[in-house]
PDB file of N, CA and C in Angstrom:
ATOM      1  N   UNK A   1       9.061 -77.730 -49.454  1.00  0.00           N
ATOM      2  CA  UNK A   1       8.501 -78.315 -48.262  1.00  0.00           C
ATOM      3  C   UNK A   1       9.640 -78.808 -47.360  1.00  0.00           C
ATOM      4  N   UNK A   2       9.692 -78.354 -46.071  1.00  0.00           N
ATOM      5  CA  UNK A   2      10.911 -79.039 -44.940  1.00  0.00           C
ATOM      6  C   UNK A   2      10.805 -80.290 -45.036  1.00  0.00           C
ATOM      7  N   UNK A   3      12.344 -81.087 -44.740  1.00  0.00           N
ATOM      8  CA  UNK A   3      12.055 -82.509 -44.641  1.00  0.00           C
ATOM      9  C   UNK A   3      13.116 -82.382 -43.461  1.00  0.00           C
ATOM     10  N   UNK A   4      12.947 -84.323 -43.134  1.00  0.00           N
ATOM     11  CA  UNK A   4      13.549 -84.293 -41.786  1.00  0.00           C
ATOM     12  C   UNK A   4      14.983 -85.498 -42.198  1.00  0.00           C
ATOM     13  N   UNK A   5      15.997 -85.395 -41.780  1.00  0.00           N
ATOM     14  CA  UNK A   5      16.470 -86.565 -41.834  1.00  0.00           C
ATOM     15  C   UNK A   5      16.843 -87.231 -40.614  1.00  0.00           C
ATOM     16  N   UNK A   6      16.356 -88.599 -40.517  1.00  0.00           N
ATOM     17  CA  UNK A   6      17.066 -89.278 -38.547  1.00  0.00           C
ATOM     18  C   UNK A   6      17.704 -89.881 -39.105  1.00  0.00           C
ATOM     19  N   UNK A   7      19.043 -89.788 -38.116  1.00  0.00           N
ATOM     20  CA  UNK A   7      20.016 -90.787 -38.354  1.00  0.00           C
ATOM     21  C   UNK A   7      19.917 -91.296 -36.604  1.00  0.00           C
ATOM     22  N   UNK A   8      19.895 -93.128 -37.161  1.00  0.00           N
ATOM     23  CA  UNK A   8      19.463 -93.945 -36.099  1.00  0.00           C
ATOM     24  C   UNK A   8      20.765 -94.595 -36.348  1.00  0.00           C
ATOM     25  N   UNK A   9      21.544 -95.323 -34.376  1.00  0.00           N
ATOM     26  CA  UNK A   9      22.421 -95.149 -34.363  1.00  0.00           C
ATOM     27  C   UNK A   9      22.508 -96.534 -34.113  1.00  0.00           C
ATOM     28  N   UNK A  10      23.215 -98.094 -34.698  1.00  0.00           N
ATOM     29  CA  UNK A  10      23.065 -98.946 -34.068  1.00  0.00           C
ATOM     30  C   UNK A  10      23.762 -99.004 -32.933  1.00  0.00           C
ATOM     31  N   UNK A  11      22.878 -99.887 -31.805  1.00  0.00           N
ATOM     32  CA  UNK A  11      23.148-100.259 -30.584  1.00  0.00           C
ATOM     33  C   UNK A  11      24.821-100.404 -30.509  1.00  0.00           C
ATOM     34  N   UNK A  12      25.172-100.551 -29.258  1.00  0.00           N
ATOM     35  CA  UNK A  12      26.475-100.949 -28.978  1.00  0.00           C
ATOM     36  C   UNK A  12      27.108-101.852 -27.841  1.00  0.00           C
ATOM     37  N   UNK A  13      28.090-102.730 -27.536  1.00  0.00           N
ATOM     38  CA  UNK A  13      27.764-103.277 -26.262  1.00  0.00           C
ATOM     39  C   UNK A  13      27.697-102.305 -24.580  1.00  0.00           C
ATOM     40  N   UNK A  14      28.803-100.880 -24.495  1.00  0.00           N
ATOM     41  CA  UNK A  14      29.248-100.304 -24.064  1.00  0.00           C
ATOM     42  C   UNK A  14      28.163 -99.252 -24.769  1.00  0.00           C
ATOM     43  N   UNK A  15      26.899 -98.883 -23.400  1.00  0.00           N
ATOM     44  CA  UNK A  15      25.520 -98.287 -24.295  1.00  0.00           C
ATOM     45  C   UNK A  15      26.336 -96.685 -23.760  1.00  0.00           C
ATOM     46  N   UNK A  16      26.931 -96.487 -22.559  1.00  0.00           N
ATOM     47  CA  UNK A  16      27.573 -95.055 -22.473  1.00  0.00           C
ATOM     48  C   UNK A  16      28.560 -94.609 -22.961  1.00  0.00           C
ATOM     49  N   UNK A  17      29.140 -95.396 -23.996  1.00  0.00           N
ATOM     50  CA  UNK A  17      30.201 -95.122 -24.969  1.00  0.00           C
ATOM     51  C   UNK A  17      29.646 -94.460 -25.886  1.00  0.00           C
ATOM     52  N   UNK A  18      28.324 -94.767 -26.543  1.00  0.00           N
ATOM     53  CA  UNK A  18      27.612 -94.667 -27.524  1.00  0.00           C
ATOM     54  C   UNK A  18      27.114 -93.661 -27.508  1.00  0.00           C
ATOM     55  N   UNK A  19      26.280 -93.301 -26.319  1.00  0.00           N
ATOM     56  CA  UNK A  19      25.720 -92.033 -26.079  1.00  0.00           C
ATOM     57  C   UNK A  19      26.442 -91.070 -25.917  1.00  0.00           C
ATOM     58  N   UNK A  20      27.736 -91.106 -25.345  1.00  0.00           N
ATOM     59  CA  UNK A  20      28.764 -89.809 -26.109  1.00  0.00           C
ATOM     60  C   UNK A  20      29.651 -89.765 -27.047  1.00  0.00           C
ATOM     61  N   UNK A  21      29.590 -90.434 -27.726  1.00  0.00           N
ATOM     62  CA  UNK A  21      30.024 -90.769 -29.434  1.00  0.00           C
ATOM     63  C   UNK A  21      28.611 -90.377 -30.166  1.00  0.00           C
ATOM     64  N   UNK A  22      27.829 -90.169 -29.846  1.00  0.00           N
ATOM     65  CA  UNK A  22      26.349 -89.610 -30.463  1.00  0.00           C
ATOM     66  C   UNK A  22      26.545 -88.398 -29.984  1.00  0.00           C
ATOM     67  N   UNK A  23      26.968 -87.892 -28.655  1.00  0.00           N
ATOM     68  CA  UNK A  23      26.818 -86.306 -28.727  1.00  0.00           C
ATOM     69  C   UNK A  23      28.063 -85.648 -28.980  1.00  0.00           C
ATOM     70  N   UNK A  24      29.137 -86.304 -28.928  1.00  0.00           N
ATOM     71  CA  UNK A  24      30.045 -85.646 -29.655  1.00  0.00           C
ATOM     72  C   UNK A  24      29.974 -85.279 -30.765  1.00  0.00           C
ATOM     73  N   UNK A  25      29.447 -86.456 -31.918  1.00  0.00           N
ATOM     74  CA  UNK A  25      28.945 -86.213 -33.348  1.00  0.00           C
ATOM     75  C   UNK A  25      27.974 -85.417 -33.489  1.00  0.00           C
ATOM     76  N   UNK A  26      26.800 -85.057 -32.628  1.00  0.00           N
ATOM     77  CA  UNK A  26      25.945 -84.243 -32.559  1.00  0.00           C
ATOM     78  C   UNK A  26      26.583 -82.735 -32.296  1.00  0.00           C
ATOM     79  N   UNK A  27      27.261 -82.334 -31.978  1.00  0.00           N
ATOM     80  CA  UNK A  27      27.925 -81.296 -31.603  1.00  0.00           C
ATOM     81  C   UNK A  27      28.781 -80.469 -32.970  1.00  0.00           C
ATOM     82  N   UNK A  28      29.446 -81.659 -33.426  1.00  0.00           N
ATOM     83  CA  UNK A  28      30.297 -81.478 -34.612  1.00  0.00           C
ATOM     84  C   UNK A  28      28.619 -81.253 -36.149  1.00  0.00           C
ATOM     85  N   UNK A  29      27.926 -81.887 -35.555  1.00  0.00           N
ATOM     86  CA  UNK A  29      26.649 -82.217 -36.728  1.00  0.00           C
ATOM     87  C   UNK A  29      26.001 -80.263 -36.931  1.00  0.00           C
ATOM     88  N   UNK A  30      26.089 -79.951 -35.437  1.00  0.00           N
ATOM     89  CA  UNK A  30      25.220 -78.855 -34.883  1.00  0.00           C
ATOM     90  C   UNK A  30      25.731 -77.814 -35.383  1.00  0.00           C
ATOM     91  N   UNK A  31      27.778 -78.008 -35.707  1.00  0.00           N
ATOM     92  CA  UNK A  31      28.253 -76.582 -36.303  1.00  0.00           C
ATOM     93  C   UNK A  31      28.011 -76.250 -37.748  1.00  0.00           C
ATOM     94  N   UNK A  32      28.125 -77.876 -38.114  1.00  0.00           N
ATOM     95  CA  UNK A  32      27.962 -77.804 -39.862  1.00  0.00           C
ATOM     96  C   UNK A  32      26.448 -77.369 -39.995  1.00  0.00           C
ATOM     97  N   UNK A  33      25.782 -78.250 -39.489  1.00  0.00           N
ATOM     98  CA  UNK A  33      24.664 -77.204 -39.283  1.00  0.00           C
ATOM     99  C   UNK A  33      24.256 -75.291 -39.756  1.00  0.00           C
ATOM    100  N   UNK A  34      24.532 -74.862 -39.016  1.00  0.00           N
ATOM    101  CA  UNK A  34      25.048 -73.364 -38.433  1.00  0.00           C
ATOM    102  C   UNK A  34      25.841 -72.987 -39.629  1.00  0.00           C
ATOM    103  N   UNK A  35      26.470 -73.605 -39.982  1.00  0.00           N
ATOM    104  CA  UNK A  35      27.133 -72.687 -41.093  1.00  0.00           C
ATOM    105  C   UNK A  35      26.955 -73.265 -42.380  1.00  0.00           C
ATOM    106  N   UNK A  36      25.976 -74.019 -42.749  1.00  0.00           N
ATOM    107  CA  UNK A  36      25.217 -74.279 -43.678  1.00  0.00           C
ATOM    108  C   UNK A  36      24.253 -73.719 -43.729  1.00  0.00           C
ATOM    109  N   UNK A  37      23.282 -73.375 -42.915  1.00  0.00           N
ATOM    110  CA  UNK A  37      22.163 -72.389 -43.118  1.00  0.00           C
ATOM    111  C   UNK A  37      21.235 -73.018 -43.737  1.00  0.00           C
ATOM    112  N   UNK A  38      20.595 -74.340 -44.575  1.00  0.00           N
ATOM    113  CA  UNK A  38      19.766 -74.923 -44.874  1.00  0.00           C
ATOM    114  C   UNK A  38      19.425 -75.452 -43.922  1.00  0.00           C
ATOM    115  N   UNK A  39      20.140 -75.696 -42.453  1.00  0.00           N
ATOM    116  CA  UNK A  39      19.847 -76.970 -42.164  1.00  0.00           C
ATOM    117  C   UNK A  39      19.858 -77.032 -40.536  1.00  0.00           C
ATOM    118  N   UNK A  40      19.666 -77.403 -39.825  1.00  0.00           N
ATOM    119  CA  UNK A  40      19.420 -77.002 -38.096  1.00  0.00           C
ATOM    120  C   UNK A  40      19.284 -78.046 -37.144  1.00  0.00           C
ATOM    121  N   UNK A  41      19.366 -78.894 -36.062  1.00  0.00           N
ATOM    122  CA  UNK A  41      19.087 -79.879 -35.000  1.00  0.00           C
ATOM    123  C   UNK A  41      19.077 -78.756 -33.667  1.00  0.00           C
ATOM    124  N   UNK A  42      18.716 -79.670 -33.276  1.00  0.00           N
ATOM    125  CA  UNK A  42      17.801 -78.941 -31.865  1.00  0.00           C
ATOM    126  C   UNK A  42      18.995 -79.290 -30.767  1.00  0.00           C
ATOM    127  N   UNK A  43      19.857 -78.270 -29.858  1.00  0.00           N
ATOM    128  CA  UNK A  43      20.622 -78.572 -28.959  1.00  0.00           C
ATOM    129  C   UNK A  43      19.883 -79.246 -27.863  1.00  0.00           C
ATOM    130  N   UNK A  44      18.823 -79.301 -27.604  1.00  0.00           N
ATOM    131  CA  UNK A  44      18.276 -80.014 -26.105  1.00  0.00           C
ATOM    132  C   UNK A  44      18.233 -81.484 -26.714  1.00  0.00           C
ATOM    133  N   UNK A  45      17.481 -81.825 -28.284  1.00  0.00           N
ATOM    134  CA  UNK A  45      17.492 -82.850 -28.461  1.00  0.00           C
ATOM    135  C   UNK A  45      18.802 -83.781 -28.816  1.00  0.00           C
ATOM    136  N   UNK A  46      19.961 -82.584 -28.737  1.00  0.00           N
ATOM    137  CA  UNK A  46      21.338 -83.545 -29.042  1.00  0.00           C
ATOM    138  C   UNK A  46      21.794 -83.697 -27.628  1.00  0.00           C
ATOM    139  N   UNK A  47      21.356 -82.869 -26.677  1.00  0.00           N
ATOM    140  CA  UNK A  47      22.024 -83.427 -25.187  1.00  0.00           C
ATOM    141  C   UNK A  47      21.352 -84.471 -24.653  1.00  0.00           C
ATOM    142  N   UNK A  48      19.512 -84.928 -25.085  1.00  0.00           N
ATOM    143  CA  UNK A  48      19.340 -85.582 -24.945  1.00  0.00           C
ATOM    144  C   UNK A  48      19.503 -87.108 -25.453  1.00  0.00           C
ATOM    145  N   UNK A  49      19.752 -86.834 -26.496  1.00  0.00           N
ATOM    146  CA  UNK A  49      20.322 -88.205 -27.453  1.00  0.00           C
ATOM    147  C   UNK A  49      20.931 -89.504 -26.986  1.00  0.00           C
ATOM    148  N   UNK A  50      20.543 -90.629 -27.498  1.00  0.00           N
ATOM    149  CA  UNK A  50      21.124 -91.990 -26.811  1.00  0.00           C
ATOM    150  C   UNK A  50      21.285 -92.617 -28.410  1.00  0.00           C
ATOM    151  N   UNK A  51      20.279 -92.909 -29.278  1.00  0.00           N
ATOM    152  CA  UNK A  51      20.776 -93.339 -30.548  1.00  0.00           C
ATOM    153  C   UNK A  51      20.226 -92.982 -31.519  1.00  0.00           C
ATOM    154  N   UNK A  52      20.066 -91.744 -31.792  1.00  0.00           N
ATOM    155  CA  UNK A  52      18.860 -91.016 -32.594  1.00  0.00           C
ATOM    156  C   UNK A  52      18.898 -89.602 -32.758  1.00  0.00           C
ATOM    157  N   UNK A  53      19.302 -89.077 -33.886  1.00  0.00           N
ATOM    158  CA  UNK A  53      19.554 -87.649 -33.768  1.00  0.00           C
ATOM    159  C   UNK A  53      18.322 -87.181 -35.293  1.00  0.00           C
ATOM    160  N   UNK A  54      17.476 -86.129 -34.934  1.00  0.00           N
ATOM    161  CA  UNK A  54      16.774 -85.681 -36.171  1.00  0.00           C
ATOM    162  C   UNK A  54      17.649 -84.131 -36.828  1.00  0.00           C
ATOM    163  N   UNK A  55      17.839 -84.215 -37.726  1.00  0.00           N
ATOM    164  CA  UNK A  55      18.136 -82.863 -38.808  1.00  0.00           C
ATOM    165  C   UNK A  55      16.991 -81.939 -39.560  1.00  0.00           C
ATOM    166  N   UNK A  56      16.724 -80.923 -39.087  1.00  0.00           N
ATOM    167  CA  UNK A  56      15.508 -80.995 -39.923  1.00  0.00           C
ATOM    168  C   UNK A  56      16.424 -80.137 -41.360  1.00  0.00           C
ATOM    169  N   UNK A  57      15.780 -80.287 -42.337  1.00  0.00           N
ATOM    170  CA  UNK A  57      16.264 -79.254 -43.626  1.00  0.00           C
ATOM    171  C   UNK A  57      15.053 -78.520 -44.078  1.00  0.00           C
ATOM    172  N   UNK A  58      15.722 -77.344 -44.236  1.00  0.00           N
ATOM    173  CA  UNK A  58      15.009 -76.204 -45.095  1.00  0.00           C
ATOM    174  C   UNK A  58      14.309 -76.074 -46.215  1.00  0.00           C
ATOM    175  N   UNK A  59      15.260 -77.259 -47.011  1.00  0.00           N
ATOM    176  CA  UNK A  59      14.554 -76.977 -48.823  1.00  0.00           C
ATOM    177  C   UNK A  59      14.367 -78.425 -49.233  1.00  0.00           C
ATOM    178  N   UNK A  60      13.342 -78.986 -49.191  1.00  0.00           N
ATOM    179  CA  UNK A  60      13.548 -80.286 -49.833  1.00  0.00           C
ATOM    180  C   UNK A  60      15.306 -80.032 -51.244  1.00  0.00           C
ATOM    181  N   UNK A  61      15.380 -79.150 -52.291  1.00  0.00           N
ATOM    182  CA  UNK A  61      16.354 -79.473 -52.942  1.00  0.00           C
ATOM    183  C   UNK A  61      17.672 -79.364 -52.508  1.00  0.00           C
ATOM    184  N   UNK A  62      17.854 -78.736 -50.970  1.00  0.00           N
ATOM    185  CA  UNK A  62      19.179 -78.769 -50.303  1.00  0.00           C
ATOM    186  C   UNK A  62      18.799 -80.489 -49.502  1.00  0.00           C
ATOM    187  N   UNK A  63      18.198 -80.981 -49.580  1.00  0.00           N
ATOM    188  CA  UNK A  63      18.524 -82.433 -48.853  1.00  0.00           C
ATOM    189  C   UNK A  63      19.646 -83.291 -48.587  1.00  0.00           C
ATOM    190  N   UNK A  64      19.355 -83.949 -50.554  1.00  0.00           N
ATOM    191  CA  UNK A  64      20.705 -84.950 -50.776  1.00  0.00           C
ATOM    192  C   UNK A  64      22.358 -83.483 -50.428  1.00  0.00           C
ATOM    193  N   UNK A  65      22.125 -82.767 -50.686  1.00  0.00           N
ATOM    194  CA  UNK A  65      23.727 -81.996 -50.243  1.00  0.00           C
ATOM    195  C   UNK A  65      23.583 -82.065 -49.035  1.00  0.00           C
ATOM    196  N   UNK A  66      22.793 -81.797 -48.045  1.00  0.00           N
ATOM    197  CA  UNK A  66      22.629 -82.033 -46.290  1.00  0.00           C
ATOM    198  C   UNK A  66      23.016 -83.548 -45.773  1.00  0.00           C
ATOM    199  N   UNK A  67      22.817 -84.299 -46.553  1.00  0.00           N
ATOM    200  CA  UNK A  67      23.001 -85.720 -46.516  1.00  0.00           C
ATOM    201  C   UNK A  67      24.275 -86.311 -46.652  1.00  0.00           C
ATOM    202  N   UNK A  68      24.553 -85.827 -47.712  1.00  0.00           N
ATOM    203  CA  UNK A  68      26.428 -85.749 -48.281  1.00  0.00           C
ATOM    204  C   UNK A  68      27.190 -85.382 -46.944  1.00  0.00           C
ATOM    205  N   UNK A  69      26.560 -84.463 -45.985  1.00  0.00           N
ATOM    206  CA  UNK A  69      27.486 -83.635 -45.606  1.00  0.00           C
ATOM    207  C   UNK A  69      27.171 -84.862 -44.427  1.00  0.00           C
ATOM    208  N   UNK A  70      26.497 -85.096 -43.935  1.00  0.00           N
ATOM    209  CA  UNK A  70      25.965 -85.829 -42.956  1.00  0.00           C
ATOM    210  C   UNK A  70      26.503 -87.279 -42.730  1.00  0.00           C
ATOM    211  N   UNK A  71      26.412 -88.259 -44.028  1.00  0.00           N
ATOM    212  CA  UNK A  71      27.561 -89.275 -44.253  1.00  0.00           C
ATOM    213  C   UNK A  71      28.934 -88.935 -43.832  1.00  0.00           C
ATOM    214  N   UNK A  72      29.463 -87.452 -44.268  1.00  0.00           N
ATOM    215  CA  UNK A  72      31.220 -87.305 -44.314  1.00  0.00           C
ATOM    216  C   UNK A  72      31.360 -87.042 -42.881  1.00  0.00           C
ATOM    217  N   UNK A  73      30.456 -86.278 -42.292  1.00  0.00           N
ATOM    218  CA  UNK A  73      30.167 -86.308 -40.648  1.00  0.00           C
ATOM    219  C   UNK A  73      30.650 -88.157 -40.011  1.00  0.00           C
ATOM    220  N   UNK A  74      29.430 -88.223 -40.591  1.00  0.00           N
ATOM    221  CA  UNK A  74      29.647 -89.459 -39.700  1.00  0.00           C
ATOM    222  C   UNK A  74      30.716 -90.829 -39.556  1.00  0.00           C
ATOM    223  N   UNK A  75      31.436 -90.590 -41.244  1.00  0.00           N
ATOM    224  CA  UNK A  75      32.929 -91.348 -41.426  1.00  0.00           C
ATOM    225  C   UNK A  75      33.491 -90.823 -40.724  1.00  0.00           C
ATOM    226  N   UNK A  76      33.845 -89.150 -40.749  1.00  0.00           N
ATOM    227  CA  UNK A  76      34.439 -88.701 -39.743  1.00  0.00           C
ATOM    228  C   UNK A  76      34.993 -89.052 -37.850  1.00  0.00           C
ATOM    229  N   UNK A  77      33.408 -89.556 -37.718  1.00  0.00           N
ATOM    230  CA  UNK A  77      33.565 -90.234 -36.294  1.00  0.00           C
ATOM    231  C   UNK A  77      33.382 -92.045 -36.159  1.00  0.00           C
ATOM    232  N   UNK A  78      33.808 -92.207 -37.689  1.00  0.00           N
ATOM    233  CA  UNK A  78      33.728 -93.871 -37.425  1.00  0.00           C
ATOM    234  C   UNK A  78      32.487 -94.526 -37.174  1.00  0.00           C
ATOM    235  N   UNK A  79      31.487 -94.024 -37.940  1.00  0.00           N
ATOM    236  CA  UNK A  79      30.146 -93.955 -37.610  1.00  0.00           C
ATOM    237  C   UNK A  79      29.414 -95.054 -38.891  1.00  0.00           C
ATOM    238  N   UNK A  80      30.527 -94.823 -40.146  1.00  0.00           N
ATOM    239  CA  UNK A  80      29.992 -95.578 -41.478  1.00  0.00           C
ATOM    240  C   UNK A  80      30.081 -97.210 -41.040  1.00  0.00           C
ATOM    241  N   UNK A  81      28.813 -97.672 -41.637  1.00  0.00           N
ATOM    242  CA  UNK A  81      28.165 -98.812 -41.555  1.00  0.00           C
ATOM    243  C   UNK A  81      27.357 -98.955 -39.599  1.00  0.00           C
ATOM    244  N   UNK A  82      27.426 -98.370 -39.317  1.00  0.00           N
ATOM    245  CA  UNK A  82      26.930 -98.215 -37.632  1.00  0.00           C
ATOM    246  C   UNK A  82      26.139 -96.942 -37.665  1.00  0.00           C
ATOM    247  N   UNK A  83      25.412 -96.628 -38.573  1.00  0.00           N
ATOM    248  CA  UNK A  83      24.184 -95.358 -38.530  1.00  0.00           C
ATOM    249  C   UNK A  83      23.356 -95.486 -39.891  1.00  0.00           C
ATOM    250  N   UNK A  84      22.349 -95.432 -40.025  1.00  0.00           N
ATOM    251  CA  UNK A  84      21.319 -95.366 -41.137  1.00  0.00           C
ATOM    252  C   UNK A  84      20.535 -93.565 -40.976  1.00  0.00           C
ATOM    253  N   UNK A  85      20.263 -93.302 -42.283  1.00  0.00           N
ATOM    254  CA  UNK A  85      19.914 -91.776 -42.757  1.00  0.00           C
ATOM    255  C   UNK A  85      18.303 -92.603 -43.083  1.00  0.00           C
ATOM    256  N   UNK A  86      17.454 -92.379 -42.612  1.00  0.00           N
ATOM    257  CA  UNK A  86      16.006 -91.904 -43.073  1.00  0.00           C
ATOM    258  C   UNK A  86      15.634 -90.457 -43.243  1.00  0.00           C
ATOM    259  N   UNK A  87      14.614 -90.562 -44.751  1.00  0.00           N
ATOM    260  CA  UNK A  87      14.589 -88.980 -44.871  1.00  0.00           C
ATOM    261  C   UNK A  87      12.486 -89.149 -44.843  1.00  0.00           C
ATOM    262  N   UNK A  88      12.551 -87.933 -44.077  1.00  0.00           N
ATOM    263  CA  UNK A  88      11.065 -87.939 -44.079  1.00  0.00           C
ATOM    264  C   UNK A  88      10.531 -86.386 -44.155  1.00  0.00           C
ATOM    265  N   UNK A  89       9.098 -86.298 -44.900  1.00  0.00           N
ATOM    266  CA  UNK A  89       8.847 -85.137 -45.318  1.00  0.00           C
ATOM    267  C   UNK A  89       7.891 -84.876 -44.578  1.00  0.00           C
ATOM    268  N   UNK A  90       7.968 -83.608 -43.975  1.00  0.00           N
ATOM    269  CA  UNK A  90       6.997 -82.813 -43.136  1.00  0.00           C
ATOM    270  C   UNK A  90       5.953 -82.292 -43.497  1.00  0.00           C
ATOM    271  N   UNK A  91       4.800 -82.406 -42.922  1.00  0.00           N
ATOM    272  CA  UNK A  91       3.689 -82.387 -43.226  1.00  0.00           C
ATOM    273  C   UNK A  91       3.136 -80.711 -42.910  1.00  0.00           C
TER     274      UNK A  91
END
C-alpha cells in the first residue's frame, strides 16, 4: 500500500530564507528521488513550498529506507532538529 511521508518545516524568523532553504532541499530531495525509484514529490508542489514538502513512497517496505535517506537529506542542509518526518498511509 503507498504511504506518504511530510516533512514539516519549523518556522523561521527570516520566513524567505526558509522558503528557499525548503526549495533548495526540495530540489536535492527530487533527484534522490528519481534515482531511487521507490519514491517521487511533485515539482509544482516543491516550487510551491513554504514549510511543507510531501514524499509519496511506493512500497510501504521501502519506507523506513526512504526515510533514512530523507533525514541524511536533510542534515545535509542543516535541517536536523528544524524538520519533523510524519508518515501516513494512503487510502
Amino acid at each position: 500500500m503507498p504511504r506518504r511521508i511530510i516533512i514539516d518545516f519549523d518556522a523561521e524568523p527570516d520566513e524567505r530564507a526558509l522558503i528557499h532553504r525548503v526549495r533548495n532541499f526540495g530540489e536535492d530531495l527530487f533527484r534522490a528521488c528519481r534515482e531511487d525509484g521507490w519514491a517521487e514529490i511533485s515539482l509544482d508542489e516543491m516550487d510551491r513550498a513554504t514549510n511543507q514538502l510531501i514524499v509519496k513512497v511506493g512500497s510501504a517496505r521501502r519506507e523506513r529506507r526512504i526515510a533514512a535517506m530523507i533525514e541524511a537529506l536533510l542534515a545535509r542542509h542543516f535541517f536536523t532538529g528544524k524538520a519533523r518526518l510524519s508518515h501516513v498511509r494512503e487510502s
